[in-house]
N, C-alpha and C. Protein backbone atom coordinates (compact mmCIF):
# COMPACT_ATOMS: atom_id res chain seq x y z
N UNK A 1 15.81 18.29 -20.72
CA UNK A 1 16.54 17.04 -20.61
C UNK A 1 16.59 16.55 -19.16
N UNK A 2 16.39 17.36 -18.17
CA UNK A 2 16.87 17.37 -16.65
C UNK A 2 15.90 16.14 -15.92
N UNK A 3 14.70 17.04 -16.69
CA UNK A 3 13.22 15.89 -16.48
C UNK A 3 13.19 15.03 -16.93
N UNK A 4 13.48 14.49 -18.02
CA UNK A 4 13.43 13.06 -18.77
C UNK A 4 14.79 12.29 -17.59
N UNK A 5 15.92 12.77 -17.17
CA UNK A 5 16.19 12.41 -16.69
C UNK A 5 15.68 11.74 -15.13
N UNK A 6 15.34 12.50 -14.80
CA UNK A 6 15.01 12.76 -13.29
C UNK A 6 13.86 11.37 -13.65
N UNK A 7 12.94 11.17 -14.77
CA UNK A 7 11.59 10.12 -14.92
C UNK A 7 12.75 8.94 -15.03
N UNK A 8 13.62 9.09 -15.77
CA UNK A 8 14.20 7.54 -16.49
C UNK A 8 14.74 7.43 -14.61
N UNK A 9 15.43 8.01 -13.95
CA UNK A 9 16.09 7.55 -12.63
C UNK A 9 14.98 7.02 -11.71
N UNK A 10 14.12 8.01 -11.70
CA UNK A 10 13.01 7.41 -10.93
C UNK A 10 12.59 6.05 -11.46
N UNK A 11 12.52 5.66 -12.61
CA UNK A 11 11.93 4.28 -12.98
C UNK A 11 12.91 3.57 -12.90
N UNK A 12 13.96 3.64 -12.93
CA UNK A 12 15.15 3.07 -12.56
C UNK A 12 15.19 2.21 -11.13
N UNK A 13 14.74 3.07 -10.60
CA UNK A 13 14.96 2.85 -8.58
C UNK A 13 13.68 2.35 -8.64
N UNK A 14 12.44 2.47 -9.03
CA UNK A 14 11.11 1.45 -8.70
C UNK A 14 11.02 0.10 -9.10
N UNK A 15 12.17 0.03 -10.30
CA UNK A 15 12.49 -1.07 -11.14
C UNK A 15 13.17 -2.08 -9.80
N UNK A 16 13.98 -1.29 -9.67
CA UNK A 16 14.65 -1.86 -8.86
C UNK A 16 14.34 -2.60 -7.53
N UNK A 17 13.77 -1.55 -6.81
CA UNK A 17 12.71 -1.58 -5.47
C UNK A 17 11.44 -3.15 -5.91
N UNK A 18 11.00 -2.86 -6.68
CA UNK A 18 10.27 -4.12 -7.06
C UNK A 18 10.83 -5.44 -6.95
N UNK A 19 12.11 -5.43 -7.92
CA UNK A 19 12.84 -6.26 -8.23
C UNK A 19 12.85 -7.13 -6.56
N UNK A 20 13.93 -6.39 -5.74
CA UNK A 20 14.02 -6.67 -4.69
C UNK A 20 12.72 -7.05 -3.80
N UNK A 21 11.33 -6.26 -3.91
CA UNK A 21 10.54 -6.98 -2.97
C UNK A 21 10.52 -8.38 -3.64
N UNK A 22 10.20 -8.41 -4.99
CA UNK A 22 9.60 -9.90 -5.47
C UNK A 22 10.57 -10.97 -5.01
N UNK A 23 11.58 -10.77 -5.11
CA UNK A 23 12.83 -11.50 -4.51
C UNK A 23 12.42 -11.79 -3.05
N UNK A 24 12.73 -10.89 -2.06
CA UNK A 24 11.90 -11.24 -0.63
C UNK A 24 10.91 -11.82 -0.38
N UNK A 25 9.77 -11.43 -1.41
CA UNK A 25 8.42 -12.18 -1.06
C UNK A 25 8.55 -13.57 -1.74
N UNK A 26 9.26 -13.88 -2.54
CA UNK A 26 9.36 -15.14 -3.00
C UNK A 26 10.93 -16.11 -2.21
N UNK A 27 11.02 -15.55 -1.62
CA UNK A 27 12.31 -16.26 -0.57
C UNK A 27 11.25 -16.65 0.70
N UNK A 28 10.72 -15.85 1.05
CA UNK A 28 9.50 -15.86 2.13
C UNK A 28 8.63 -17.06 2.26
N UNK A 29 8.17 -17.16 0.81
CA UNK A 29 7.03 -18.00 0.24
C UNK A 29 7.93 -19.47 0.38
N UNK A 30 9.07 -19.43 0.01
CA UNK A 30 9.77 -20.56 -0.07
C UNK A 30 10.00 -21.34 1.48
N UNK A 31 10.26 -20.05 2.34
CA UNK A 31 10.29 -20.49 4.05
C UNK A 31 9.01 -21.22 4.78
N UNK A 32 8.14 -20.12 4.61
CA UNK A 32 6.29 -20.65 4.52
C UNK A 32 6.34 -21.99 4.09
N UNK A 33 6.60 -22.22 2.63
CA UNK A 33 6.61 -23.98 2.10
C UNK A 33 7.34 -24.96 3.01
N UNK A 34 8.57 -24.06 2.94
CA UNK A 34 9.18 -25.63 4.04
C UNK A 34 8.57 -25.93 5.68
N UNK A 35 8.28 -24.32 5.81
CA UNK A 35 7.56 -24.61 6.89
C UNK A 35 6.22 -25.47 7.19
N UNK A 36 5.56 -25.62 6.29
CA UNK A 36 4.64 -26.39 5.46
C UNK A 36 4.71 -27.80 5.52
N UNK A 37 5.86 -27.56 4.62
CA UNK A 37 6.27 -29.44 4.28
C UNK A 37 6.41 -30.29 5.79
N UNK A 38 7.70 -29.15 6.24
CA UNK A 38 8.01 -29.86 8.08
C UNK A 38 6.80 -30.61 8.68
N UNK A 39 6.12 -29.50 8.69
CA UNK A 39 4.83 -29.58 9.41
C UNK A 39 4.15 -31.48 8.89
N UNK A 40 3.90 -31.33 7.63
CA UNK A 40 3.58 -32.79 6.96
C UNK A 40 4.41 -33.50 7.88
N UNK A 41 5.45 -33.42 7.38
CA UNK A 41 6.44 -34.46 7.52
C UNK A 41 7.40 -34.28 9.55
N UNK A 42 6.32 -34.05 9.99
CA UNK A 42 6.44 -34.24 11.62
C UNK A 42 7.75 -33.87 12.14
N UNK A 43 7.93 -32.75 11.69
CA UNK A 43 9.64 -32.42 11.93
C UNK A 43 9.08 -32.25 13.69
N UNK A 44 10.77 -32.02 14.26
CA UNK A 44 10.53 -31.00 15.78
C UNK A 44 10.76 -29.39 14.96
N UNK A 45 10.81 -28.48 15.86
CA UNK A 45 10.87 -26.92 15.53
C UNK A 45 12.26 -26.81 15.18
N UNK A 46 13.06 -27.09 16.26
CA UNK A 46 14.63 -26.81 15.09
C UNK A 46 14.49 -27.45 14.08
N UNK A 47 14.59 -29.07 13.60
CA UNK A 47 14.32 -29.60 12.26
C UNK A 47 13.26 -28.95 11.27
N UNK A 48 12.76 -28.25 11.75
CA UNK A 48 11.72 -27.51 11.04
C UNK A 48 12.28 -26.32 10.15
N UNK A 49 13.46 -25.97 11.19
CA UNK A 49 13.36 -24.44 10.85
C UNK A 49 14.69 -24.94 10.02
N UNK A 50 15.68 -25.53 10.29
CA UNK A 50 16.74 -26.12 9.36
C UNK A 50 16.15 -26.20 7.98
N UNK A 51 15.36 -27.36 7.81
CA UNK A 51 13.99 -27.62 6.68
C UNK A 51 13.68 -26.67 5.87
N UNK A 52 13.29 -25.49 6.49
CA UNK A 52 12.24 -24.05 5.88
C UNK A 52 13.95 -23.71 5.07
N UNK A 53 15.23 -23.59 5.85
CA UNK A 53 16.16 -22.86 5.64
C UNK A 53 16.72 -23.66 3.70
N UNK A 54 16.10 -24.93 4.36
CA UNK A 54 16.98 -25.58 3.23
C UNK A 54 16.11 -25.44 1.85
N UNK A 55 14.85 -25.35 1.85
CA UNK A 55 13.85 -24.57 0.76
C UNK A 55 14.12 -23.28 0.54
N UNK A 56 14.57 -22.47 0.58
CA UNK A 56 14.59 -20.84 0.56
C UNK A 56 16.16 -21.17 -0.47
N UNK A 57 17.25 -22.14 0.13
CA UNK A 57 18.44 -22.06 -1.03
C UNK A 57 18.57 -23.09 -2.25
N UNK A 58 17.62 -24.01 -2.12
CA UNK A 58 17.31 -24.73 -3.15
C UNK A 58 16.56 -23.60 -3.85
N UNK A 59 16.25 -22.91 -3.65
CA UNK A 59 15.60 -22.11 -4.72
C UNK A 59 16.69 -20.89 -5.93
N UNK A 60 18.07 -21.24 -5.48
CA UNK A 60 19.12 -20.77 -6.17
C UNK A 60 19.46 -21.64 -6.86
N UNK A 61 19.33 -23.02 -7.36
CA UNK A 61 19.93 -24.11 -7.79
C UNK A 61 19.81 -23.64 -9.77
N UNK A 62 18.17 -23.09 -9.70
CA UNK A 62 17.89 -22.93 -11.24
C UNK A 62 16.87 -21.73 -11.16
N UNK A 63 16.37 -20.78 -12.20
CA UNK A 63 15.48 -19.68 -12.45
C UNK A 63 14.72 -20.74 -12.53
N UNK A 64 13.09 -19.89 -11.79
CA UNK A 64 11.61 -20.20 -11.70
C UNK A 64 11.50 -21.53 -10.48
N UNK A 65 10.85 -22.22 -10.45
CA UNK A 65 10.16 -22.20 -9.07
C UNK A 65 10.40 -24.01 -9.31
N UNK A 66 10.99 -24.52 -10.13
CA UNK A 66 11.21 -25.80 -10.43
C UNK A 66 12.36 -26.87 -9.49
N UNK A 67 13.05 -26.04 -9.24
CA UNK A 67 14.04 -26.49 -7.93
C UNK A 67 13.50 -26.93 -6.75
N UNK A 68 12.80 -25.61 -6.29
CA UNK A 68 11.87 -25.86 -5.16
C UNK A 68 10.78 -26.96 -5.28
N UNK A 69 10.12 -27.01 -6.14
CA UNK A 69 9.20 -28.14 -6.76
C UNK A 69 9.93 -29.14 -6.27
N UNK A 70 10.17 -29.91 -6.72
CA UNK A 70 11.21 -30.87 -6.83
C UNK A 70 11.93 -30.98 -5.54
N UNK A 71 12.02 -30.17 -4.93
CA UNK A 71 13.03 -30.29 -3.89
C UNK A 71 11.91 -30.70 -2.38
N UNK A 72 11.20 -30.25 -2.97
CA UNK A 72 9.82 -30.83 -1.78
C UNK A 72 8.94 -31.63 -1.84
N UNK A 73 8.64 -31.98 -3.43
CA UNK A 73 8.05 -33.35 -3.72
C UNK A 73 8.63 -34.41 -2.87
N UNK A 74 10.13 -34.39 -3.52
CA UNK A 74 11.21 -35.64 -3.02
C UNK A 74 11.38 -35.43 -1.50
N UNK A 75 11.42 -34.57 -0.87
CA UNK A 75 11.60 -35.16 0.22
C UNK A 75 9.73 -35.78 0.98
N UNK A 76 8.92 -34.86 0.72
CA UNK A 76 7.80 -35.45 1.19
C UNK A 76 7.75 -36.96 0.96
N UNK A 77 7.97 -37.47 -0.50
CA UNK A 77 8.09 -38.65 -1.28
C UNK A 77 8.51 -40.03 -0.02
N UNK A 78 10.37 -39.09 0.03
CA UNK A 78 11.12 -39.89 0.93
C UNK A 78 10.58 -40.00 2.43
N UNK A 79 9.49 -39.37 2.58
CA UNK A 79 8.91 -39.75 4.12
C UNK A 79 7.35 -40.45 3.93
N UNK A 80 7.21 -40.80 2.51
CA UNK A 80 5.91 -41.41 2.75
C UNK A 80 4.34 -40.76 2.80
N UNK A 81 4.50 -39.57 1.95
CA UNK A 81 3.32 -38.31 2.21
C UNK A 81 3.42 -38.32 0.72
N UNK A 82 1.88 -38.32 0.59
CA UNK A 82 1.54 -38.22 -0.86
C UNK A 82 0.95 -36.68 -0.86
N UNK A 83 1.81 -36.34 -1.79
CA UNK A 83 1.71 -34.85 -2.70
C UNK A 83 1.76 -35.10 -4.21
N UNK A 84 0.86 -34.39 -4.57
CA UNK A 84 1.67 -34.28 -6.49
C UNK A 84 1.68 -32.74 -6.39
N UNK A 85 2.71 -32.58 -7.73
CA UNK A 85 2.72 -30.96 -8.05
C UNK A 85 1.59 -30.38 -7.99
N UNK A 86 0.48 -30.83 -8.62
CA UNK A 86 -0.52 -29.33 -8.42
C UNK A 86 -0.73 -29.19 -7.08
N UNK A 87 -0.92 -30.19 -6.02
CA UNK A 87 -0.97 -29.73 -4.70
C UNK A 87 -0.03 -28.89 -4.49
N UNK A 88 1.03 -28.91 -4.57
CA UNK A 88 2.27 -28.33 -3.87
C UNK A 88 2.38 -27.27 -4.68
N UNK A 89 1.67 -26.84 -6.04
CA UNK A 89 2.01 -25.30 -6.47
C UNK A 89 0.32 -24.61 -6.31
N UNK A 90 -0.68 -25.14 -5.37
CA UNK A 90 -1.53 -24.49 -5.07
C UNK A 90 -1.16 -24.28 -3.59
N UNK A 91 -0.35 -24.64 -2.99
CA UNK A 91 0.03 -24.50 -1.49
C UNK A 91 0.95 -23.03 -2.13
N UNK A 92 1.76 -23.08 -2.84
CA UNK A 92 2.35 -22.38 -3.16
C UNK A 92 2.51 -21.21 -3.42
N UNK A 93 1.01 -21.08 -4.35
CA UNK A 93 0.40 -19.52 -4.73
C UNK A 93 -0.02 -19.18 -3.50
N UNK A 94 -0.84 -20.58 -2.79
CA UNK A 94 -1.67 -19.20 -1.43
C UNK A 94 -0.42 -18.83 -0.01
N UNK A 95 0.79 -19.46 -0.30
CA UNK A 95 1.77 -18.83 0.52
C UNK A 95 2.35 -17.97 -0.05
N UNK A 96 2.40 -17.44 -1.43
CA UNK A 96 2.77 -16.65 -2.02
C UNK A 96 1.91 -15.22 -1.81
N UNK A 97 0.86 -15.40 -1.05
CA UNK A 97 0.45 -14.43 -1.28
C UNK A 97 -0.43 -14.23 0.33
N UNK A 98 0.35 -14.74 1.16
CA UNK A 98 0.78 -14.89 2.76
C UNK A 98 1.93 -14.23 2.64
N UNK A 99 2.81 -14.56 2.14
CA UNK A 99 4.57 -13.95 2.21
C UNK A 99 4.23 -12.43 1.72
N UNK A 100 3.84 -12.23 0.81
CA UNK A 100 3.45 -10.78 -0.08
C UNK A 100 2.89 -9.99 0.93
N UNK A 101 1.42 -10.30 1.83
CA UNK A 101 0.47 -9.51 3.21
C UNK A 101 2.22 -9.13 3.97
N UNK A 102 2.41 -10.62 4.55
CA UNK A 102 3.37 -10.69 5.48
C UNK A 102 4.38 -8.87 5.23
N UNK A 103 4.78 -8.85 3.86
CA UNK A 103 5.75 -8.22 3.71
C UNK A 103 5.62 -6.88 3.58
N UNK A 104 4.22 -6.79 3.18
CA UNK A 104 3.55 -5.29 3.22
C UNK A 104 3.63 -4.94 4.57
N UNK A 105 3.04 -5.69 5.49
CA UNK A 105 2.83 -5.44 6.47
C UNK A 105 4.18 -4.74 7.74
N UNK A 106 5.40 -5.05 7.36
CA UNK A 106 6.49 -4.75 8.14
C UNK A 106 6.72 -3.19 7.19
């Protein structure tokens, strides 16, 4: 019984451990985007980094990646930069998987 235990705890804590990177690497990915968008949309570096900050908590508003969507369409929109969604969820995957290197890497 000791062992079945000892497997279910261990999968327990990798469950977990996962859980938490995907969370980081997708908070990451969200910073990357705004950092992104700024960039479009001619921020200075503090406005930039305000920007990146304000993508990373729009991403608590709703589950899956639709907040953020939306939350960067409209402002690109409101400055006059043409994006549609598939642009902005192919920017998306390949910062997604910039944030992911990024995170291995520390």
């Amino acid at each position: 019984m000791t062992t079945f235990d000892d497997r279910k705890k261990a999968e327990e804590a990798r469950f977990k451990h996962d859980q938490e990177f995907q969370f980081k690497v997708t908070a990451r990915r969200n910073k990357l985007l705004g950092h992104w968008a700024a960039e479009l949309m001619n921020m200075a570096p503090a406005e930039a980094s305000a920007y990146a900050t304000s993508v990373v908590k729009a991403d608590f508003e709703e589950a899956g990646d639709a907040d953020v969507v939306r939350k960067v369409l409209g402002d690109l929109s409101d400055n006059n930069i043409e994006c549609d969604e598939d642009k902005l969820r192919v920017e998306m995957e390949r910062l997604m998987k910039v944030a992911e290197s990024q995170l291995h890497e520390e």
